[in-house]
Protein backbone atom coordinates (compact mmCIF):
# COMPACT_ATOMS: atom_id res chain seq x y z
CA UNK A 1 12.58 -6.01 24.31
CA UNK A 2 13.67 -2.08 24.68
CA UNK A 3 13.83 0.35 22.16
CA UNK A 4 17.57 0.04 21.71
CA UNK A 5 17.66 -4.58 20.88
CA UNK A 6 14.86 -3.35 18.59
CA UNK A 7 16.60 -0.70 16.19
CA UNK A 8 19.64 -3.07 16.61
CA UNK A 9 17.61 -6.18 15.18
CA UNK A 10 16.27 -4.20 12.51
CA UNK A 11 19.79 -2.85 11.64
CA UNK A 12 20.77 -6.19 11.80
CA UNK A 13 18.00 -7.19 9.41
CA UNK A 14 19.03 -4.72 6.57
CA UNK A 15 22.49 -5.70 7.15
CA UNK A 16 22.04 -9.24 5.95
CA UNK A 17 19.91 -8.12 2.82
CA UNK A 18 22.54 -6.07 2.24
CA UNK A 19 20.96 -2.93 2.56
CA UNK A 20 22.82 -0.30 4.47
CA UNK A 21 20.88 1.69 6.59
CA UNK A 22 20.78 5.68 6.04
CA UNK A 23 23.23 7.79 7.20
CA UNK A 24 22.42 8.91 11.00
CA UNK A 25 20.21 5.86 11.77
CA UNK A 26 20.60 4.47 15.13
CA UNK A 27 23.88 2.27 15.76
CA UNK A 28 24.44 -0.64 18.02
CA UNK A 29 26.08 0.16 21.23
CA UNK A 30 29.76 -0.53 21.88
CA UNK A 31 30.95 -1.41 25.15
CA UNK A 32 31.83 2.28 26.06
CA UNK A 33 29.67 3.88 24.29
CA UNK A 34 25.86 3.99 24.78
CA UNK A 35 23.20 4.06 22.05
CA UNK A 36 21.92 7.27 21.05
CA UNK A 37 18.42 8.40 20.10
CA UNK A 38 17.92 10.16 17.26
CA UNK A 39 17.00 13.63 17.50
CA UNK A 40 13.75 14.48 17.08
CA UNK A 41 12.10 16.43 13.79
CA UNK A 42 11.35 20.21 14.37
CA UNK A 43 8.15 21.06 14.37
CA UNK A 44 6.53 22.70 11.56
CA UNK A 45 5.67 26.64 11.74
CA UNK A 46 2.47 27.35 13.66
CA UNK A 47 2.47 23.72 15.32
CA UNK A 48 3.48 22.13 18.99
CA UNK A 49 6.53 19.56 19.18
CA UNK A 50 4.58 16.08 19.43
CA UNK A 51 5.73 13.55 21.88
CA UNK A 52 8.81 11.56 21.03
CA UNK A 53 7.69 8.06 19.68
CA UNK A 54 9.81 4.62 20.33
CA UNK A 55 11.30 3.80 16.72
CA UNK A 56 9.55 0.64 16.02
CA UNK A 57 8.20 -0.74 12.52
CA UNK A 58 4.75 -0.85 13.18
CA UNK A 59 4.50 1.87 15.99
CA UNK A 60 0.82 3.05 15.11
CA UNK A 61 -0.79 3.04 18.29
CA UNK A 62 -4.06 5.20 18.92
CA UNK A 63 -2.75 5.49 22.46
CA UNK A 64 1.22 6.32 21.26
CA UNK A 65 0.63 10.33 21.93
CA UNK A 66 1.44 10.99 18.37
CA UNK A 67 -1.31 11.03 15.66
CA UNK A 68 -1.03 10.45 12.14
CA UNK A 69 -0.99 13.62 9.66
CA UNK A 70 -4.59 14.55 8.34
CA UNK A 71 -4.33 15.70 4.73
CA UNK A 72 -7.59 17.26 2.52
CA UNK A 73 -8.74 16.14 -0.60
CA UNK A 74 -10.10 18.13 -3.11
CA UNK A 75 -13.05 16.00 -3.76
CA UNK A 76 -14.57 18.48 -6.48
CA UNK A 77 -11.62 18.52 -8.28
CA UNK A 78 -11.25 14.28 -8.02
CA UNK A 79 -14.91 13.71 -9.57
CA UNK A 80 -14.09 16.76 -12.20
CA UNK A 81 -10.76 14.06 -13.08
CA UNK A 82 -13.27 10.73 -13.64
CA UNK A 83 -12.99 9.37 -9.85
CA UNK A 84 -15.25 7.64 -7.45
CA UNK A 85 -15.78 10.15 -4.58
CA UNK A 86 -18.38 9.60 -1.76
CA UNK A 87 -20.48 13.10 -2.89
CA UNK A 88 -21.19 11.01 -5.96
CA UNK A 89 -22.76 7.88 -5.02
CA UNK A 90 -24.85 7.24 -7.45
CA UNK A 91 -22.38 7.90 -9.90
CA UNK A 92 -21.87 5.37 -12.83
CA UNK A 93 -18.26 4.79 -11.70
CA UNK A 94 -19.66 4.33 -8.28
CA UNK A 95 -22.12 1.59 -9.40
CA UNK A 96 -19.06 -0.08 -11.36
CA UNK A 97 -16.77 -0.33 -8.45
CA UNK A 98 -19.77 -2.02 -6.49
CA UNK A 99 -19.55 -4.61 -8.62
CA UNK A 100 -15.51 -5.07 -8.60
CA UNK A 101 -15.27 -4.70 -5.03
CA UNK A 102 -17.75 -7.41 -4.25
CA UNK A 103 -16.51 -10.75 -5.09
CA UNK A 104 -13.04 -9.22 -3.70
CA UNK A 105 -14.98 -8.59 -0.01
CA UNK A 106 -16.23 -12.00 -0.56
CA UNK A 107 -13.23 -13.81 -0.67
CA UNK A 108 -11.54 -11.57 1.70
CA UNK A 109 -14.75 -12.59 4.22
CA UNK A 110 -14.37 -16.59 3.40
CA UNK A 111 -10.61 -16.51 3.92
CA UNK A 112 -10.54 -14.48 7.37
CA UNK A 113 -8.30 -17.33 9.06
CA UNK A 114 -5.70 -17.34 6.71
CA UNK A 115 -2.98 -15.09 7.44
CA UNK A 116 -3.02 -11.86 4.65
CA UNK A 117 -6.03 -11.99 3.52
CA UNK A 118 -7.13 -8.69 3.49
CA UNK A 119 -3.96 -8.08 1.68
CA UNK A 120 -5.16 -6.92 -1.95
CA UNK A 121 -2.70 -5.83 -4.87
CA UNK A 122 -3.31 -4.03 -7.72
CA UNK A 123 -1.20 -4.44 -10.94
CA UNK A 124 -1.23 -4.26 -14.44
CA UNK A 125 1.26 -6.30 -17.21
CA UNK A 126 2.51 -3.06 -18.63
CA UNK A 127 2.59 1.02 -17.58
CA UNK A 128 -0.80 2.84 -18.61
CA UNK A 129 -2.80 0.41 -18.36
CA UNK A 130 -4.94 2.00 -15.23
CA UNK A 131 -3.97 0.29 -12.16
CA UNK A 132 -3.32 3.61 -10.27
CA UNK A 133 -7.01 4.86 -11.43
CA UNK A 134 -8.48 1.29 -10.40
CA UNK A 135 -6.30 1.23 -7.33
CA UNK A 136 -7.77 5.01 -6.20
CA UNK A 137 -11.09 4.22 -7.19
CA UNK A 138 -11.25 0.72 -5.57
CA UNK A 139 -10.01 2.04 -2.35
CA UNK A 140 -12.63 4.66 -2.10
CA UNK A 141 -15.79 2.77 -3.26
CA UNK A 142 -14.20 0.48 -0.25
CA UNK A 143 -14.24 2.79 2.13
CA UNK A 144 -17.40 3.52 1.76
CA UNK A 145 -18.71 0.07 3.08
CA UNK A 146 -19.87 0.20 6.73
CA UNK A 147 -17.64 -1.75 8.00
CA UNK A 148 -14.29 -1.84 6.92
CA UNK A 149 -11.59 0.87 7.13
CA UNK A 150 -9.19 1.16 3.90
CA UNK A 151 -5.15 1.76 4.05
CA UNK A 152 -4.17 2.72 0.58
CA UNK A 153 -0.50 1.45 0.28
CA UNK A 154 1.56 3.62 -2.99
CA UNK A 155 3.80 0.38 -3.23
CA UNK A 156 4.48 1.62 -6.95
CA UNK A 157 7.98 2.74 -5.29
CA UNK A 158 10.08 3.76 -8.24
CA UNK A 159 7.13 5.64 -9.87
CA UNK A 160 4.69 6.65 -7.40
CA UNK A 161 1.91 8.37 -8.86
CA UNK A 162 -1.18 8.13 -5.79
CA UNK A 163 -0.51 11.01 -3.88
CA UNK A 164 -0.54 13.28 -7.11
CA UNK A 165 -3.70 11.56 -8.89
CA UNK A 166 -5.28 12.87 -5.08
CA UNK A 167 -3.99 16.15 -5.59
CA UNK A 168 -1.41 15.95 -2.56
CA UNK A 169 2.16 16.25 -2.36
CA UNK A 170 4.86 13.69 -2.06
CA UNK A 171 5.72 13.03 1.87
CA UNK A 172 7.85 10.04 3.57
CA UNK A 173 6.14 6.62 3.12
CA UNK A 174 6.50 3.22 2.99
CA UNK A 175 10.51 2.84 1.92
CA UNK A 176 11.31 5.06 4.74
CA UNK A 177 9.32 2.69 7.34
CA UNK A 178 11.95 0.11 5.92
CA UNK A 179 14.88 1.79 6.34
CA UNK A 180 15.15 3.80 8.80
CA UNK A 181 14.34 2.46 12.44
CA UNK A 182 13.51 6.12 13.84
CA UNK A 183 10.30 6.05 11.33
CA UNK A 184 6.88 4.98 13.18
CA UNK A 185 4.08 3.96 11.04
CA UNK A 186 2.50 7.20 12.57
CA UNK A 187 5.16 9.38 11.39
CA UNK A 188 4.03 8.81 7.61
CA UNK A 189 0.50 7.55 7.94
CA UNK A 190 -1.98 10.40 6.35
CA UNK A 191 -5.46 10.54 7.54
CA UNK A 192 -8.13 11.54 4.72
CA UNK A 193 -11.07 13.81 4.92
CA UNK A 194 -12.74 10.67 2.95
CA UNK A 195 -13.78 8.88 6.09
CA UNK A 196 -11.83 5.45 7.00
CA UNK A 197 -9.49 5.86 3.94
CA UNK A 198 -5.86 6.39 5.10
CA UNK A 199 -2.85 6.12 3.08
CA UNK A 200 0.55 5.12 2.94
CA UNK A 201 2.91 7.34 0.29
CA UNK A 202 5.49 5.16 -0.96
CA UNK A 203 8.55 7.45 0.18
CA UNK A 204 11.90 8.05 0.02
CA UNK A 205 13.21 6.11 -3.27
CA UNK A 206 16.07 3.75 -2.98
CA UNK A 207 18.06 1.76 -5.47
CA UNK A 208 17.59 -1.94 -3.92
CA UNK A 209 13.56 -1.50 -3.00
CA UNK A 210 12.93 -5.31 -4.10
CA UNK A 211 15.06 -6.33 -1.47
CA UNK A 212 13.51 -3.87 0.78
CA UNK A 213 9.70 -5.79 0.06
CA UNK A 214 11.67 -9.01 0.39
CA UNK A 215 12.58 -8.12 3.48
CA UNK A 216 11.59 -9.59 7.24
CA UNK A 217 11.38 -6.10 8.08
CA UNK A 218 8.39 -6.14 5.73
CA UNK A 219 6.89 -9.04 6.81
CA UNK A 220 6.85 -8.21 10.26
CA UNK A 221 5.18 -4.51 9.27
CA UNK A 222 2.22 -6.80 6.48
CA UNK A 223 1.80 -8.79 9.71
CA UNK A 224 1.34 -4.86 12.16
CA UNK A 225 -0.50 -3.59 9.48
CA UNK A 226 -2.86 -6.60 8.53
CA UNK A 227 -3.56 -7.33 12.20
CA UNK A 228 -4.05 -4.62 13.90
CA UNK A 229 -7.80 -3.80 12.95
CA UNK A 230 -9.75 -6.19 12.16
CA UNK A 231 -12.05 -4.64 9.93
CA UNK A 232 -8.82 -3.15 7.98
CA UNK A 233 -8.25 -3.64 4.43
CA UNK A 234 -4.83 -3.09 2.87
CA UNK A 235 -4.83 -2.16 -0.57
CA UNK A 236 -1.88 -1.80 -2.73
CA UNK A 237 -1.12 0.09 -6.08
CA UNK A 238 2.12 -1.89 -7.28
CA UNK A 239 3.99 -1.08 -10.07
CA UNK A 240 3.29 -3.49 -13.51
CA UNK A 241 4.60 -6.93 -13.38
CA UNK A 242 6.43 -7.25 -16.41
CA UNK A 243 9.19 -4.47 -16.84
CA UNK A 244 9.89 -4.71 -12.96
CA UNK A 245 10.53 -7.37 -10.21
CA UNK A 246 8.77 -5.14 -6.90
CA UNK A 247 5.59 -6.13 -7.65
CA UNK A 248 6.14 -9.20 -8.31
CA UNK A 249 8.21 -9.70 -4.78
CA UNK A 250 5.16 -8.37 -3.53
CA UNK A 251 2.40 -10.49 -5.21
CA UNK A 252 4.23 -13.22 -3.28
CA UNK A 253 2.68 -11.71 0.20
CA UNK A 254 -0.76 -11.00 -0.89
CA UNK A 255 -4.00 -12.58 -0.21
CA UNK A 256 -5.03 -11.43 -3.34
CA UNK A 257 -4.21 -9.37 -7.01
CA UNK A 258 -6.38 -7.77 -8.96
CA UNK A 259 -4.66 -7.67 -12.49
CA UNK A 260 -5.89 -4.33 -14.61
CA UNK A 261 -5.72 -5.37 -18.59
CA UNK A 262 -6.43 -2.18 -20.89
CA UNK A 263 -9.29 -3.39 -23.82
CA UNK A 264 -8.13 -3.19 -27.15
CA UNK A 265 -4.16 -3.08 -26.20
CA UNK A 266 -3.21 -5.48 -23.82
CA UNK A 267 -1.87 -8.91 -25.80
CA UNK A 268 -3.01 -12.20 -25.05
CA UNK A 269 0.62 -12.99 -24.92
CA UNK A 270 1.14 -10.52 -22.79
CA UNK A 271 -1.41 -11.17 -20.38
CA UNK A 272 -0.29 -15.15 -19.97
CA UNK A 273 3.31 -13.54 -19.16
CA UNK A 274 1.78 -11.61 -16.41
CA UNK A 275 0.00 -14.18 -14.92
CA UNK A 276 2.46 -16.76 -14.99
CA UNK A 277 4.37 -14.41 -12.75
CA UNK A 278 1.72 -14.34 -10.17
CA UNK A 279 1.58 -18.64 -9.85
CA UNK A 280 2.12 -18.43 -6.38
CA UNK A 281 -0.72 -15.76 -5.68
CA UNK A 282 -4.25 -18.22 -4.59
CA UNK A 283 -6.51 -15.76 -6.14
CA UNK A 284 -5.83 -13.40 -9.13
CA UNK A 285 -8.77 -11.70 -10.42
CA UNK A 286 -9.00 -9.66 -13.83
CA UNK A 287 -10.86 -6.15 -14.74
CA UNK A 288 -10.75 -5.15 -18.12
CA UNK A 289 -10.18 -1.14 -18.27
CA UNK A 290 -10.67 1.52 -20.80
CA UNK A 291 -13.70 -0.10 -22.61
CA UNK A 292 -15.18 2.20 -25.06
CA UNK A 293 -19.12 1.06 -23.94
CA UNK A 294 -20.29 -2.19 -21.40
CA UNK A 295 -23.37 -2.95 -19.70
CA UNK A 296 -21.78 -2.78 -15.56
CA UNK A 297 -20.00 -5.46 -14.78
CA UNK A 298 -18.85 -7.15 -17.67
CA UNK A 299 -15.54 -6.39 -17.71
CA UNK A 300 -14.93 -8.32 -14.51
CA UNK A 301 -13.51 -11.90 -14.46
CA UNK A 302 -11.39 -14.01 -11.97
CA UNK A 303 -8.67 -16.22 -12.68
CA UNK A 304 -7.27 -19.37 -11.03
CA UNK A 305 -4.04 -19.92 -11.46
CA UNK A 306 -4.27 -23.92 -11.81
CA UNK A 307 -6.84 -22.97 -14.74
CA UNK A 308 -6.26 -23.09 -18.36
């Protein structure tokens, strides 16, 4: 298929969730007139023009001729803030995401065959309840295994908050990837200094973003992104469940969501709301955040959803 049928089947796509595409995106050709390519982004100050890349979803190709942006974290200042960083090992929080992550690896390990399952959400019933915290933390303290590789996904797309709990600023992401065929998954991926954690910023907002994750175009980029590397992970900070319908759109995809609840705060009536939002999820698992004191571990349950 060339590059032209593909930006006119995604068009095509967006049309029919009725979703107009952005202003300046690649139209379908007419008879007498032929498709044009979009121009390509100026180069920053001090840096070389990279080579042009097709416009295709899920164009991140270590052979494509354009890499992915490296960004820095300031890993003093994240362990000064309460995170998980791999300079601190040893580290209480450290020893407490060991425990979270493991059952999740588990499951991820016993479900290889099934398509998405190293697809992993994190939510929460209501705002401040942690999720972004558990979401940065978890995606370190995974990264850190030998063999798996992390993609930290900022699916929280109306309130993204990842890039600034890592000290970064706010770049295209995720939304753009879904709207604009021009966007390569190498146009937005950043590359960390923490090795084999990459991330995805949610980008650009936009006003019908559930229809966006409801989208073929992004189950055909779950499928890129999922598939590609096998050792891969996909983790994804989604906004709460109850005041919003994204994540719940989303949950709908996943192999599995971790739900965040917040000790002391978070209502039993609450919580049963949440999870009866996330029936069609096969495995929801529960951490209990913001405990004043707990021996390690014991704040970490799982949850079936044909369960009591």
């Amino acid at each position: 298929m060339s590059i032209v049928e593909q930006a006119v089947r995604r068009l095509e796509e967006l049309r029919r969730s009725g979703i107009e595409p952005p202003a300046g995106t690649v139209r379908p050709p007419t008879a007498s007139q032929p498709a044009a390519q979009p121009p390509a982004p100026a180069p920053a100050q001090g840096e070389a023009a990279a080579p042009r890349e097709k416009p295709h979803v899920a164009s991140e190709s270590p052979t494509s001729g354009k890499a992915s942006r490296t960004v820095n974290i300031d890993l003093g200042s994240l362990a000064a803030a309460g995170y998980l960083t791999p300079e601190t090992p040893r580290a209480r929080i450290a020893d407490e995401f060991r425990v979270v992550k493991r059952p999740l690896l588990s499951r991820i390990e016993a479900s290889a065959n099934r398509p998405g399952s190293n697809l992993l959400m994190v939510s929460s019933s209501l705002p401040g309840e942690g999720k972004t915290f558990v979401s940065v933390n978890l995606a370190i303290s995974l990264a850190m295994e030998l063999d798996k590789t992390v993609l930290l996904v900022d699916a929280d797309v109306s309130r993204p908050s990842v890039l600034k709990r890592l000290g970064l600023p706010q770049a295209p992401g995720l939304l753009d990837l879904l709207t604009d065929p021009a966007v390569g998954v190498s146009d937005v991926l950043l590359r960390t200094n923490i090795p084999k954690l990459s991330l995805l910023p949610a980008g650009r907002q936009h006003g019908r973003a559930t229809e966006l994750l409801a989208s073929e175009a992004m189950r055909r980029l779950l499928d890129e992104l999922s598939n590609r590397y096998a050792d891969r992970i996909l983790l994804f900070d989604s906004p709460p469940l109850l005041p919003s319908t994204e994540s719940r759109v989303l949950a709908t995809r996943m192999g599995q969501v971790l739900l965040v609840v917040e000790a002391d705060k978070t209502s039993q009536k609450t919580l049963e709301q949440a999870l009866a939002t996330l029936e069609q999820c096969p495995d929801v698992s529960l951490l209990l955040n913001k405990i004043s004191r707990s021996e390690v571990g014991s704040y970490y349950g799982y949850y079936a959803p044909d369960e009591a």
